[in-house]
PDB file of N, CA and C in Angstrom:
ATOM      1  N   UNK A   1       0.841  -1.178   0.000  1.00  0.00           N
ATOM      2  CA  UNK A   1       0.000   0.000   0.000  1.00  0.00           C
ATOM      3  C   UNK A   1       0.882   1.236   0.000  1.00  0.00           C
ATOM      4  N   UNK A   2       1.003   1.982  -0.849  1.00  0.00           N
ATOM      5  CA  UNK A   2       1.392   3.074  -1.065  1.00  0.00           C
ATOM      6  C   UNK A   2       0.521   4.318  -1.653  1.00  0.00           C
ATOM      7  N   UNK A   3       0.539   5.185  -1.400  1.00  0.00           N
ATOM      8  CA  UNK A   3      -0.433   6.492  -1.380  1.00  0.00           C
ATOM      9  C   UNK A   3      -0.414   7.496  -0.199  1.00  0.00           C
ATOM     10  N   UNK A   4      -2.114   8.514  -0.050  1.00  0.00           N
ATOM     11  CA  UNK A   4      -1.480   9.821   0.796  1.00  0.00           C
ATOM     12  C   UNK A   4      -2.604   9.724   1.751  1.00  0.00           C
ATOM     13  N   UNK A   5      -2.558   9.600   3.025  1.00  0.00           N
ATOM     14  CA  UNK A   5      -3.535  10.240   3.816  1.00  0.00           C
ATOM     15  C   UNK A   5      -3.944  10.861   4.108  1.00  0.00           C
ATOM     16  N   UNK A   6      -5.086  11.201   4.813  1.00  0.00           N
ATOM     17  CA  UNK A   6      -6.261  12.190   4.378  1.00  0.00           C
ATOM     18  C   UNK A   6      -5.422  13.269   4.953  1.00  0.00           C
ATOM     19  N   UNK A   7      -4.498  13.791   5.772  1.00  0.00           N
ATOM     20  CA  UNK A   7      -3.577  14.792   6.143  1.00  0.00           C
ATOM     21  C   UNK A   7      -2.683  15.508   4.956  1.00  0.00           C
ATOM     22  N   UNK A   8      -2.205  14.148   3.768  1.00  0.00           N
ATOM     23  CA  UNK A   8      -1.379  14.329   3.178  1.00  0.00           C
ATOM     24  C   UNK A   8      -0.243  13.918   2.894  1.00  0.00           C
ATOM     25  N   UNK A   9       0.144  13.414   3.830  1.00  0.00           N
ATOM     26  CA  UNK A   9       0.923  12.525   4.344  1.00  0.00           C
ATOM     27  C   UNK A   9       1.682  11.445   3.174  1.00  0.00           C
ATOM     28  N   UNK A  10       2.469  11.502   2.791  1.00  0.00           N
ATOM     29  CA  UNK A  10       3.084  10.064   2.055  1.00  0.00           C
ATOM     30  C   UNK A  10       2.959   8.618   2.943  1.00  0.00           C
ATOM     31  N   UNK A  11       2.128   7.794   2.489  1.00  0.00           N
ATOM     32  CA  UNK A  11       2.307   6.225   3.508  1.00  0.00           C
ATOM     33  C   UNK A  11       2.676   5.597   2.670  1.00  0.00           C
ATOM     34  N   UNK A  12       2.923   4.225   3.371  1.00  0.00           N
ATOM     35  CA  UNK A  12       4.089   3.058   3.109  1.00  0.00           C
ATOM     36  C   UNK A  12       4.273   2.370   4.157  1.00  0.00           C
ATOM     37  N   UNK A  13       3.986   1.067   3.803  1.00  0.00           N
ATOM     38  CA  UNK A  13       3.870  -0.213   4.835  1.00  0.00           C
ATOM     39  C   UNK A  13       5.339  -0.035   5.319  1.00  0.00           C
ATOM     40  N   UNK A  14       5.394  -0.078   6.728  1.00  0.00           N
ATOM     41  CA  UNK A  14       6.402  -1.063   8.015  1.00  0.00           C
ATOM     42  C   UNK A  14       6.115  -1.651   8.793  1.00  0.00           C
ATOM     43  N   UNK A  15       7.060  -2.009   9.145  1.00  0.00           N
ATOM     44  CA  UNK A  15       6.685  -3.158  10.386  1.00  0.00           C
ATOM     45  C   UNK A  15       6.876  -2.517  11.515  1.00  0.00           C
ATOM     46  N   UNK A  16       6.003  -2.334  12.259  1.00  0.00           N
ATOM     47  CA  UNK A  16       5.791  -1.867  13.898  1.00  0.00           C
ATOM     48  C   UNK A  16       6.081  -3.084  15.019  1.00  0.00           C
ATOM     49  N   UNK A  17       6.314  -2.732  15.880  1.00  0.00           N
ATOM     50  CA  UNK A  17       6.636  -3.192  17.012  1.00  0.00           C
ATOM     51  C   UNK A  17       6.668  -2.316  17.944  1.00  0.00           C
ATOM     52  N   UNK A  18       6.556  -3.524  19.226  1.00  0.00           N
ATOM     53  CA  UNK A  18       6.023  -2.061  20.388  1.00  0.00           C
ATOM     54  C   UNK A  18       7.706  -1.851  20.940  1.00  0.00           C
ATOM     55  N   UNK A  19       8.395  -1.633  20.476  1.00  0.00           N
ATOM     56  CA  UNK A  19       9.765  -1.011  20.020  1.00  0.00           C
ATOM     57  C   UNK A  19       9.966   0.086  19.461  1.00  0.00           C
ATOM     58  N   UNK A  20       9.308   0.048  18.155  1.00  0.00           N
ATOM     59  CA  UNK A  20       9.310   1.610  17.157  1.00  0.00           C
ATOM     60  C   UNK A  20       7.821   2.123  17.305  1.00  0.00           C
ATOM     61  N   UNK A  21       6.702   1.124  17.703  1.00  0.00           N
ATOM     62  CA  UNK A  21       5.622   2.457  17.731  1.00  0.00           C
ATOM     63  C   UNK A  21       5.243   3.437  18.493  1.00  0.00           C
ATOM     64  N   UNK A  22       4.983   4.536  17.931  1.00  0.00           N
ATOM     65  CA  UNK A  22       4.819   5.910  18.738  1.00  0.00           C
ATOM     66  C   UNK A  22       3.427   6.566  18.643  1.00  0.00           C
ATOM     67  N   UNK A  23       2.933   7.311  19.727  1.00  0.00           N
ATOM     68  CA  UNK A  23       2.069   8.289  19.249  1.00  0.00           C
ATOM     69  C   UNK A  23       1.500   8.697  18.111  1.00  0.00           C
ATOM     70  N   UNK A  24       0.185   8.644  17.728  1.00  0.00           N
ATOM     71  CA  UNK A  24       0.449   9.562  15.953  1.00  0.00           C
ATOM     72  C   UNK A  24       0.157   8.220  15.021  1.00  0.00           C
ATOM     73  N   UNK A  25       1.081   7.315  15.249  1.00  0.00           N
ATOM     74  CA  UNK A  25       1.550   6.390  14.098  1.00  0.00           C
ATOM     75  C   UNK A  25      -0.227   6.353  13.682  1.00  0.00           C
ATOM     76  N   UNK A  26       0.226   5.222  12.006  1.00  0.00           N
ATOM     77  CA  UNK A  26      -1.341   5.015  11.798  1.00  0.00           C
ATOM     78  C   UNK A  26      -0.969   3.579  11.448  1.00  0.00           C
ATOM     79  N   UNK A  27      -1.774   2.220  11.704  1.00  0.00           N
ATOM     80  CA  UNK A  27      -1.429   1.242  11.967  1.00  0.00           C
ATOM     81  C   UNK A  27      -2.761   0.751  11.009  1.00  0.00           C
ATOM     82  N   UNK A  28      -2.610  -0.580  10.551  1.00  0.00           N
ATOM     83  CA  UNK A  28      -4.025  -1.141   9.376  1.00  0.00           C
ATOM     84  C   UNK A  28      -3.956  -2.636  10.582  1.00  0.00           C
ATOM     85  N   UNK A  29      -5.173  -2.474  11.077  1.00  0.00           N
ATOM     86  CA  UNK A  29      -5.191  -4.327  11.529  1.00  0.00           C
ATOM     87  C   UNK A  29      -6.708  -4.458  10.745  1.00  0.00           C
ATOM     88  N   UNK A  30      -6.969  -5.524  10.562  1.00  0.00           N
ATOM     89  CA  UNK A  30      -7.899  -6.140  10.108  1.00  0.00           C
ATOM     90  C   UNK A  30      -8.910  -5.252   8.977  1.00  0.00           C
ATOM     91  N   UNK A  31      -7.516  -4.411   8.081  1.00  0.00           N
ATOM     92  CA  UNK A  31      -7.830  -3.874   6.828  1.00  0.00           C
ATOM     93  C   UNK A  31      -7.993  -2.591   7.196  1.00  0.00           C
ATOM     94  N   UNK A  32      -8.324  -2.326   8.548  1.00  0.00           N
ATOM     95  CA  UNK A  32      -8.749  -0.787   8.505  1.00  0.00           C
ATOM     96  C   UNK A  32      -7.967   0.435   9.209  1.00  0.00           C
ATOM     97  N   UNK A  33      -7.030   1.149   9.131  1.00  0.00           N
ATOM     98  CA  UNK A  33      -6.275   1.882   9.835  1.00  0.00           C
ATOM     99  C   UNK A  33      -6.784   2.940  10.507  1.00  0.00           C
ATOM    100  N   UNK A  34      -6.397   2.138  11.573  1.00  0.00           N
ATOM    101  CA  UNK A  34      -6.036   3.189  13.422  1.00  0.00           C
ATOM    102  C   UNK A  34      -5.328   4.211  13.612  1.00  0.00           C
ATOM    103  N   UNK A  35      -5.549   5.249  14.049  1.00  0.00           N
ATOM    104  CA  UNK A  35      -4.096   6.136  14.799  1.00  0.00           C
ATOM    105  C   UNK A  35      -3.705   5.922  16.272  1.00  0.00           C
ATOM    106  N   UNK A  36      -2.658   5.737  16.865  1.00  0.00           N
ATOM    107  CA  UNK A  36      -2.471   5.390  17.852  1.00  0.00           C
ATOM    108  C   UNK A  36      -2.604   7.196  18.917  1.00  0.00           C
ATOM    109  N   UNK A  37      -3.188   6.965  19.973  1.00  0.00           N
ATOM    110  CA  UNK A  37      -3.547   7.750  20.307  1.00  0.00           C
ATOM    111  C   UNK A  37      -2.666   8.182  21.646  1.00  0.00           C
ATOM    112  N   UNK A  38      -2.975   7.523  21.973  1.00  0.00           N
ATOM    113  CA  UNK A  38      -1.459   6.470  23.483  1.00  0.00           C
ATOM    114  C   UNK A  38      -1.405   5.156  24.015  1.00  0.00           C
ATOM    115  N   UNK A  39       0.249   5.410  24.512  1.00  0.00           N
ATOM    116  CA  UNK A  39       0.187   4.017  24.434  1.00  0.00           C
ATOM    117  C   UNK A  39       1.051   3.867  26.370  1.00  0.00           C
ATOM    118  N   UNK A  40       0.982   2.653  26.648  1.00  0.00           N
ATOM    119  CA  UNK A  40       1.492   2.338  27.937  1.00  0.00           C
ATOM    120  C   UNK A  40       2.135   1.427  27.929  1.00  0.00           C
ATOM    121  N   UNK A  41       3.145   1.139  28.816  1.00  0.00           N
ATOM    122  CA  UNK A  41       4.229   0.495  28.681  1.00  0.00           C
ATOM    123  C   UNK A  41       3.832  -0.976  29.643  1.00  0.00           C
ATOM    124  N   UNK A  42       3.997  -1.904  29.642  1.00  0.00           N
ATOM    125  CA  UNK A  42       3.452  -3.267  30.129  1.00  0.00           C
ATOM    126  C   UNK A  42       4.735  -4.156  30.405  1.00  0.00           C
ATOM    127  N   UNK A  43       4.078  -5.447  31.644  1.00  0.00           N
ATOM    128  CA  UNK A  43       5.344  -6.164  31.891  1.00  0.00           C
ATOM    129  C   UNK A  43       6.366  -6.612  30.769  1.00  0.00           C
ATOM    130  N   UNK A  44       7.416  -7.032  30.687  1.00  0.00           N
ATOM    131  CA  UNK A  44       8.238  -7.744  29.903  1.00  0.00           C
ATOM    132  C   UNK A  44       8.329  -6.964  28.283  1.00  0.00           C
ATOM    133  N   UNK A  45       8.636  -5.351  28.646  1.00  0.00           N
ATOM    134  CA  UNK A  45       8.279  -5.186  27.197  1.00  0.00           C
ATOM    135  C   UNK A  45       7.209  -4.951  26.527  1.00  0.00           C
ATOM    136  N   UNK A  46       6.086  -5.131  26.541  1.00  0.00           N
ATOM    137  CA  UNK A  46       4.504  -5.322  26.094  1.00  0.00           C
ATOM    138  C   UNK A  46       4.298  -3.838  26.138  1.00  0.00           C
ATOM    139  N   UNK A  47       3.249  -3.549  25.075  1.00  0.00           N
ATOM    140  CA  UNK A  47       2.918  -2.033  25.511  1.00  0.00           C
ATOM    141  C   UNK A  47       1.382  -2.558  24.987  1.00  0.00           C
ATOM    142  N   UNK A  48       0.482  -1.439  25.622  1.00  0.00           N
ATOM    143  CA  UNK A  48      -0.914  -1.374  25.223  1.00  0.00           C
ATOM    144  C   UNK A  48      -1.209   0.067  24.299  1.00  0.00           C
ATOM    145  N   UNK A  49      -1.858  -0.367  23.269  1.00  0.00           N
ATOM    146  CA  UNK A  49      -2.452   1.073  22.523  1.00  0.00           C
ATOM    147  C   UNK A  49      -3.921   1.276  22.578  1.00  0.00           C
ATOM    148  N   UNK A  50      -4.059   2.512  22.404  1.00  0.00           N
ATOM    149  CA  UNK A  50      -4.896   3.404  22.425  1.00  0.00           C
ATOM    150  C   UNK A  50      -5.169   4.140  21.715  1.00  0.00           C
ATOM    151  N   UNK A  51      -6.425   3.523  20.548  1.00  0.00           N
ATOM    152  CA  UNK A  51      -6.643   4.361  19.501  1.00  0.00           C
ATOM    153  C   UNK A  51      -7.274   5.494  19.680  1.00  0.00           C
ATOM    154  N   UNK A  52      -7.567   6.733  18.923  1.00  0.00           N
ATOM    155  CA  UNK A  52      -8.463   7.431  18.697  1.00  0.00           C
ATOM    156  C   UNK A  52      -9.808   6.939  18.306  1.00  0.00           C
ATOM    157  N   UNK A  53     -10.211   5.959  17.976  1.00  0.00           N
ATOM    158  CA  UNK A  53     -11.697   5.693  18.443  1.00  0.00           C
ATOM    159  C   UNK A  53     -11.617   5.138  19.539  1.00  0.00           C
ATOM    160  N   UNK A  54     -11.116   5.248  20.498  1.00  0.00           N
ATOM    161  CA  UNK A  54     -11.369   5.021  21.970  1.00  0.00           C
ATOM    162  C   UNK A  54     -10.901   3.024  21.998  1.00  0.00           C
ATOM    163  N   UNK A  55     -10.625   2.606  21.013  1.00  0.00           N
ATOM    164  CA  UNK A  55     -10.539   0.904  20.847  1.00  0.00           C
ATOM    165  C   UNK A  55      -9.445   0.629  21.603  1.00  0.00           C
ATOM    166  N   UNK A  56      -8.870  -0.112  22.136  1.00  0.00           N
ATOM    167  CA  UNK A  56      -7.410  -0.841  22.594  1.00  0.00           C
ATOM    168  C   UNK A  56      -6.758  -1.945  22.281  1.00  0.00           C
ATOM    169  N   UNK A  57      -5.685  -1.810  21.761  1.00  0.00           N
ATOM    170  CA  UNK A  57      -5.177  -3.037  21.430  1.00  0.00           C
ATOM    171  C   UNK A  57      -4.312  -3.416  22.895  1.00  0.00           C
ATOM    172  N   UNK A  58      -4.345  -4.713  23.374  1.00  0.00           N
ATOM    173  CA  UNK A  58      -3.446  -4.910  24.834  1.00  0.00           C
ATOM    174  C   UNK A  58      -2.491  -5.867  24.291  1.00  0.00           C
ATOM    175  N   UNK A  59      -0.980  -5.744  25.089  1.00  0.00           N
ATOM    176  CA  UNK A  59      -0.344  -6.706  24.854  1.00  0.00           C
ATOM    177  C   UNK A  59       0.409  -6.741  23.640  1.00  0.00           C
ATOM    178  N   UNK A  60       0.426  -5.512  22.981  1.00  0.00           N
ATOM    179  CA  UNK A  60       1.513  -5.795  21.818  1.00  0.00           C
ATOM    180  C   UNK A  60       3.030  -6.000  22.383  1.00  0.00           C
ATOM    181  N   UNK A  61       3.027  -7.605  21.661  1.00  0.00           N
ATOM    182  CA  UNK A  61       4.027  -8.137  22.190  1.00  0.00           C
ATOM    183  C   UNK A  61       5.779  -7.046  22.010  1.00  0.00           C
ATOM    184  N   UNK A  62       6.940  -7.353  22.330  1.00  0.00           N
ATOM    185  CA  UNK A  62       7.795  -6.516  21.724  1.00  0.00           C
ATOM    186  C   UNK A  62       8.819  -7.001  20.572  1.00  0.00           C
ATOM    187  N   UNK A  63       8.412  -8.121  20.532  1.00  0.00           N
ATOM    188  CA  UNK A  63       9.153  -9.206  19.120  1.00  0.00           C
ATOM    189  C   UNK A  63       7.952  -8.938  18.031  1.00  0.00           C
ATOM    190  N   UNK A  64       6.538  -8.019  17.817  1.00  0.00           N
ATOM    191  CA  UNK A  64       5.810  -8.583  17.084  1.00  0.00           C
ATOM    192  C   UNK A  64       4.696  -7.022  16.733  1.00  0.00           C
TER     193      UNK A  64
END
């Protein structure tokens, strides 16, 4: 997937991990892309996100 978001933005698939993801980012799970809104840091590495539609992803692992 390459193209511009509704900001303008140039996108282009990477690979995230709760290593490199930040604030802001915009993430596609199950076809439809999220912005991460915040995120928290969890045992062993793990972080939890927090989209802007209020959704949560828990447990993003830090290998994944």
């Amino acid at each position: 997937m390459r193209g511009r978001a509704p900001d303008g933005a140039l996108v282009s698939p990477v690979e995230v991990t709760a290593a490199t993801v930040q604030r802001g980012d915009i993430i596609q799970l199950g076809g439809q892309a999220c912005r991460v809104r915040d995120l928290f840091q969890l045992p062993q590495g793990a972080k939890q996100l927090v989209f802007e539609s209020g959704e949560l992803l828990a447990g993003l692992d830090p290998e994944s």
